[in-house]
C-alpha atoms as a PDB file:
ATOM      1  CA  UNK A   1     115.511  87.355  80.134  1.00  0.00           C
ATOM      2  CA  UNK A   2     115.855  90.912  81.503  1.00  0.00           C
ATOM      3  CA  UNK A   3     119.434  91.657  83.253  1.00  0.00           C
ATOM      4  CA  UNK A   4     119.180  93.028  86.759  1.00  0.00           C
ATOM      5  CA  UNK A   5     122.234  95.264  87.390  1.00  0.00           C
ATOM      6  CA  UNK A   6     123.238  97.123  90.582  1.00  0.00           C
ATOM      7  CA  UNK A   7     125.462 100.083  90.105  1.00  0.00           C
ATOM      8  CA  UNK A   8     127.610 101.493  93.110  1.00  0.00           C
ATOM      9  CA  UNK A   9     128.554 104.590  91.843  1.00  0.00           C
ATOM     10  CA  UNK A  10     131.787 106.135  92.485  1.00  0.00           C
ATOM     11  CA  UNK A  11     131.384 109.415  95.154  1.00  0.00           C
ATOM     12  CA  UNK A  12     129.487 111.934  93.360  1.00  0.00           C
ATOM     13  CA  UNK A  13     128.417 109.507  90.697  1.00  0.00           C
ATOM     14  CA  UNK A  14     130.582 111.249  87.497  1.00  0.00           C
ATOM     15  CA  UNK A  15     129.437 109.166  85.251  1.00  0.00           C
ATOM     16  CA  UNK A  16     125.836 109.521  85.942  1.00  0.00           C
ATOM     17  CA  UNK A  17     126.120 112.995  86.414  1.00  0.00           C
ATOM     18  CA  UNK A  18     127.915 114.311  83.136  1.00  0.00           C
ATOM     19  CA  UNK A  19     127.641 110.860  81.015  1.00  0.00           C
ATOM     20  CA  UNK A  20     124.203 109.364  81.806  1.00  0.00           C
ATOM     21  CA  UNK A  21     126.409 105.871  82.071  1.00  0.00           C
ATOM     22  CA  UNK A  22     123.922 102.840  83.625  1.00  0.00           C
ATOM     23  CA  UNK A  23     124.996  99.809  83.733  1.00  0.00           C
ATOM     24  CA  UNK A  24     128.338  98.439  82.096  1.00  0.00           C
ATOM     25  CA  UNK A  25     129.538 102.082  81.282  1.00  0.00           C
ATOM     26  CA  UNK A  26     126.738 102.284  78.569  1.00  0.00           C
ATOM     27  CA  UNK A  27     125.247 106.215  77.606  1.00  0.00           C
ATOM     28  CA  UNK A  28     121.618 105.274  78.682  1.00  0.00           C
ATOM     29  CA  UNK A  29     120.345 108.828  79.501  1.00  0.00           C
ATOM     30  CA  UNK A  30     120.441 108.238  83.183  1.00  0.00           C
ATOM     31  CA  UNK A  31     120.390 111.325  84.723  1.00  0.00           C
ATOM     32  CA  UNK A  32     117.045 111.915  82.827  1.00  0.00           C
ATOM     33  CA  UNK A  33     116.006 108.277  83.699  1.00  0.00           C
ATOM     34  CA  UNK A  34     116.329 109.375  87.418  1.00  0.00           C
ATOM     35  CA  UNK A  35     114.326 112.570  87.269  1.00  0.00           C
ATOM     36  CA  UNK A  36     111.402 110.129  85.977  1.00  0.00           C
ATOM     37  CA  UNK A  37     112.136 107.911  88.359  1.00  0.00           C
ATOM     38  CA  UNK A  38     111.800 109.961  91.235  1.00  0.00           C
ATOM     39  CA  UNK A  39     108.640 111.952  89.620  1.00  0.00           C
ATOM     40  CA  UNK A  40     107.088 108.845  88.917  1.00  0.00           C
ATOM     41  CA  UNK A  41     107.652 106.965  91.907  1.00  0.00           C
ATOM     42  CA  UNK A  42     108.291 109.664  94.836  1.00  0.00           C
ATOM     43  CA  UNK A  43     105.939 112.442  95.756  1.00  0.00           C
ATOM     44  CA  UNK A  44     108.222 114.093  97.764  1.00  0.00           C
ATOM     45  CA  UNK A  45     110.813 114.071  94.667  1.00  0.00           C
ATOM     46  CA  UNK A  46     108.513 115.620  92.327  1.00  0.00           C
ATOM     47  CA  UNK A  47     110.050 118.681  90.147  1.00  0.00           C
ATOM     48  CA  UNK A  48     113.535 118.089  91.328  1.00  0.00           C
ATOM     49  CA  UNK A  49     115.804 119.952  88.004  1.00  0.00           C
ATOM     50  CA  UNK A  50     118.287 118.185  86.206  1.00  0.00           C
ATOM     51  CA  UNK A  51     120.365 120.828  87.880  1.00  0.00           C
ATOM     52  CA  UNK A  52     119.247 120.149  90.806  1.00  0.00           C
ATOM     53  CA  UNK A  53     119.627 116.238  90.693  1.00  0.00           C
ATOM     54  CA  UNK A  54     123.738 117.036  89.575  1.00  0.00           C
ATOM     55  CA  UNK A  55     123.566 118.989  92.498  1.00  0.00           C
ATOM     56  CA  UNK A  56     122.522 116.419  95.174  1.00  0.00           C
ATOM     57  CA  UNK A  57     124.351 113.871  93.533  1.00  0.00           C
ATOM     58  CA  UNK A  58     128.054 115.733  93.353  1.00  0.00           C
ATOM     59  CA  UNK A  59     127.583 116.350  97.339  1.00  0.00           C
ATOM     60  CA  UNK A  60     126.602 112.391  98.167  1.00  0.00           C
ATOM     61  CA  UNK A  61     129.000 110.457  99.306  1.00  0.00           C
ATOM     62  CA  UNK A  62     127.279 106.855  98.755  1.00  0.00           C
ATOM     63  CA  UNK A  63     124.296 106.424  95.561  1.00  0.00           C
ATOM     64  CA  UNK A  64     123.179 103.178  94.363  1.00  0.00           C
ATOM     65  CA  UNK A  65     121.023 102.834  91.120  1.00  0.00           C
ATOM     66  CA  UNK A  66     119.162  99.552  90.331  1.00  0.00           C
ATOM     67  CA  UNK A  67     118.675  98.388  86.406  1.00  0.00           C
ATOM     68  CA  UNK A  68     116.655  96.450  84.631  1.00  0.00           C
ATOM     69  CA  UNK A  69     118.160  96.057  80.845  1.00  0.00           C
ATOM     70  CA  UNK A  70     118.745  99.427  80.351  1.00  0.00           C
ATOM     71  CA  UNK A  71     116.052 101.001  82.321  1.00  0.00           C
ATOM     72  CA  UNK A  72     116.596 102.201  86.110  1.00  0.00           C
ATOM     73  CA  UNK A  73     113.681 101.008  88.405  1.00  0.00           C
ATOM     74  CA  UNK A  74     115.712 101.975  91.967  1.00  0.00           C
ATOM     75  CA  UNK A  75     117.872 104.396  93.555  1.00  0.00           C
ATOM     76  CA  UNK A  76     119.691 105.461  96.983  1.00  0.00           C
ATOM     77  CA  UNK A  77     121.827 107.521  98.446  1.00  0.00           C
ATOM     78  CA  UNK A  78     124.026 108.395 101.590  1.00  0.00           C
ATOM     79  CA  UNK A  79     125.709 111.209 103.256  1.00  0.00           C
ATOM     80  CA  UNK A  80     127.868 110.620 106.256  1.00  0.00           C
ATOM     81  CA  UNK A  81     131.264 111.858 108.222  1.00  0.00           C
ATOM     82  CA  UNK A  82     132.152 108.081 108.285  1.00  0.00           C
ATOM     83  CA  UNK A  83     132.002 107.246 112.336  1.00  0.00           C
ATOM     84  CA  UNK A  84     129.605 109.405 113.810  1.00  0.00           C
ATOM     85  CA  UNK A  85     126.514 109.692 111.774  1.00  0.00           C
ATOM     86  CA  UNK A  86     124.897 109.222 108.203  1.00  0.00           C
ATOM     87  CA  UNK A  87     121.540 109.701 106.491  1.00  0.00           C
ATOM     88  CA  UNK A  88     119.565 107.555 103.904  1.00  0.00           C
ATOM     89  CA  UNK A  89     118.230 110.043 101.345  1.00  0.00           C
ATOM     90  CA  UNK A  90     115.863 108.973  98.236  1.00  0.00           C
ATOM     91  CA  UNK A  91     115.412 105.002  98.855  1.00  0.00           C
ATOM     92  CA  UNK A  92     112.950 104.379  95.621  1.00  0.00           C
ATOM     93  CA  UNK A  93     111.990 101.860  94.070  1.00  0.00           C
ATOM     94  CA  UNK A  94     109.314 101.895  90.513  1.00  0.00           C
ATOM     95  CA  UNK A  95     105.878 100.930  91.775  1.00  0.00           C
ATOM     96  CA  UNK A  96     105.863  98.568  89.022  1.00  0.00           C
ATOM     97  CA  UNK A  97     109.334  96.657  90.851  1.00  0.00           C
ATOM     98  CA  UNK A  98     108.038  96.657  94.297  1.00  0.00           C
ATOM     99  CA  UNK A  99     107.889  93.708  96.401  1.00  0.00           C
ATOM    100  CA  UNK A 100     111.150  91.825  93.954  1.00  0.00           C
ATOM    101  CA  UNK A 101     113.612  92.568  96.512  1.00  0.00           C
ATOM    102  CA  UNK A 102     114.566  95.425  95.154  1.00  0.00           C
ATOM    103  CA  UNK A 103     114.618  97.674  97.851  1.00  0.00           C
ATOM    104  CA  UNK A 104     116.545  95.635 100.136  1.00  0.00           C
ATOM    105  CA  UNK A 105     119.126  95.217  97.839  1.00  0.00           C
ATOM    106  CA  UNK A 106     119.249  99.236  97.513  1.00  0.00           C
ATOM    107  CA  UNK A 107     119.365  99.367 101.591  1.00  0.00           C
ATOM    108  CA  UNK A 108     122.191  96.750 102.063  1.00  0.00           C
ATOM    109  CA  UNK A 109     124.531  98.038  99.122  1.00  0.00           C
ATOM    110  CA  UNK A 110     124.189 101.693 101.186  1.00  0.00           C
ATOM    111  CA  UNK A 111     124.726  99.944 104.195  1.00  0.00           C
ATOM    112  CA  UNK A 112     127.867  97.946 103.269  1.00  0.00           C
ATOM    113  CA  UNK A 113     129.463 101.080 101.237  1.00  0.00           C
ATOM    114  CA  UNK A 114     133.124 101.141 102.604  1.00  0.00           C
ATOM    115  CA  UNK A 115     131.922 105.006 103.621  1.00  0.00           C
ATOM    116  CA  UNK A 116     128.523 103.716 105.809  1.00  0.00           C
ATOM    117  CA  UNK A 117     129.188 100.284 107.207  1.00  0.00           C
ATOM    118  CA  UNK A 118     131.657 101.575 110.671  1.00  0.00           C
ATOM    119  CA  UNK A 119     129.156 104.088 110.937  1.00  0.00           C
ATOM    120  CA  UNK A 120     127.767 104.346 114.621  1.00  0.00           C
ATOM    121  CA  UNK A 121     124.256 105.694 114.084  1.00  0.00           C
ATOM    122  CA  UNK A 122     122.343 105.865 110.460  1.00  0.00           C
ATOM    123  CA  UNK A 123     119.134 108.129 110.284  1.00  0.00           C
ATOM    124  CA  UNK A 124     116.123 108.000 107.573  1.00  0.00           C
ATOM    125  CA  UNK A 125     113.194 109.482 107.398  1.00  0.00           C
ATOM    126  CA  UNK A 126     109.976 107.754 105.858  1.00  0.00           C
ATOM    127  CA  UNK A 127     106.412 108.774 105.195  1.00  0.00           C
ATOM    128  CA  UNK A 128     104.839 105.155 104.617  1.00  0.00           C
ATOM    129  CA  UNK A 129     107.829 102.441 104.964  1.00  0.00           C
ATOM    130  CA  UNK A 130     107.857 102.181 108.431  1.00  0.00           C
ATOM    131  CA  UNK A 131     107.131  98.478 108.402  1.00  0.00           C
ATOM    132  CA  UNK A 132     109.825  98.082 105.520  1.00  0.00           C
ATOM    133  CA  UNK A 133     112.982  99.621 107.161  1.00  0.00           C
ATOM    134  CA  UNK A 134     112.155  98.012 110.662  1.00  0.00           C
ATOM    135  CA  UNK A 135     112.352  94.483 108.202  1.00  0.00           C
ATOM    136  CA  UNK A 136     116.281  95.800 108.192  1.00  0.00           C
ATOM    137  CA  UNK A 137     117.432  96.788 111.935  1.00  0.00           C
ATOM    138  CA  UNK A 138     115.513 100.187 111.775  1.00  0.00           C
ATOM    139  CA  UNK A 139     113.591 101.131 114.819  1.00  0.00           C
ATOM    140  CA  UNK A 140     111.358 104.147 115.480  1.00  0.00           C
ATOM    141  CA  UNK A 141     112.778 106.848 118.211  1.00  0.00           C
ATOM    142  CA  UNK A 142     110.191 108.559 119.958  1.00  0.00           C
ATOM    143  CA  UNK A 143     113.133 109.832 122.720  1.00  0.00           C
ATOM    144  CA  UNK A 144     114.065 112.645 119.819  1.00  0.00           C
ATOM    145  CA  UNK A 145     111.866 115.149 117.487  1.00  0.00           C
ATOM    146  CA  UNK A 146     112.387 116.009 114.366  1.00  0.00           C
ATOM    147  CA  UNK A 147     112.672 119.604 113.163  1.00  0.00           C
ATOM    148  CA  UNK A 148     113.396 120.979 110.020  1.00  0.00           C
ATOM    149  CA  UNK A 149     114.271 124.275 108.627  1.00  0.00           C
ATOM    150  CA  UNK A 150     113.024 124.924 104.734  1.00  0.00           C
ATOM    151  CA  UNK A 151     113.847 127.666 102.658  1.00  0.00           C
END
């Protein structure tokens, strides 16, 4: 039977990060893992470095990965001040995991994190998942727009 394990990784995820650890402190290559993850499973993830992915995850203050045996099939992550606001960034789950649960449990760990849960307002943004986050207290705002700056 395959073991299900759900990491809550420390702020800035050092272990990940500069160890690869997954789950029970094991080397498992997991910073690579995630890359594939993401380019596997995300199309607005594609290409992100190894650099990069250090990067993102140094600066988060919340990040959840999801195992299966030794192989990571979800991931999230969650920047906040604490009170005011926080964002959900890369909620993904492996096509080949969907529709298990798995993302919920991602979405509840973030939201629960000692850092997220007094919180007063949480934002995400979602291409196709609409239906999915409303499933978990998420509504749509039409009262706001979005804009975004890209360099």
């Amino acid at each position: 039977m395959k073991e299900i394990s759900i990491i809550n990784h420390s702020r800035g995820a050092l272990g990940l990060r500069f160890f690869g650890l997954g789950p029970k402190l094991k080397p498992t290559n997991g910073l690579s893992k995630l890359k594939e993850l993401l380019d596997n499973n995300a199309f607005w993830a594609k290409s992100r470095t190894i650099n990069d992915l250090k990067k993102c995850l140094a600066n988060s203050d919340v990040i959840i990965s999801l195992w299966v045996d030794n192989e990571i099939v979800g991931f999230g992550r969650a920047l906040t001040d604490g009170i005011y606001r926080g964002v959900l960034w890369d909620i993904v789950i492996d096509q080949n995991h969907q529709g298990k649960g798995f993302g919920k449990l991602i979405v509840k760990n973030l939201l629960s994190s000692k850092k997220i849960k007094h919180t007063k307002k949480l934002y995400l943004m979602t291409t196709n998942k609409k239906l999915f986050y409303s499933q978990l207290d998420f509504k749509e705002v039409t009262s706001q727009n979005l804009l975004i700056r890209e360099i």
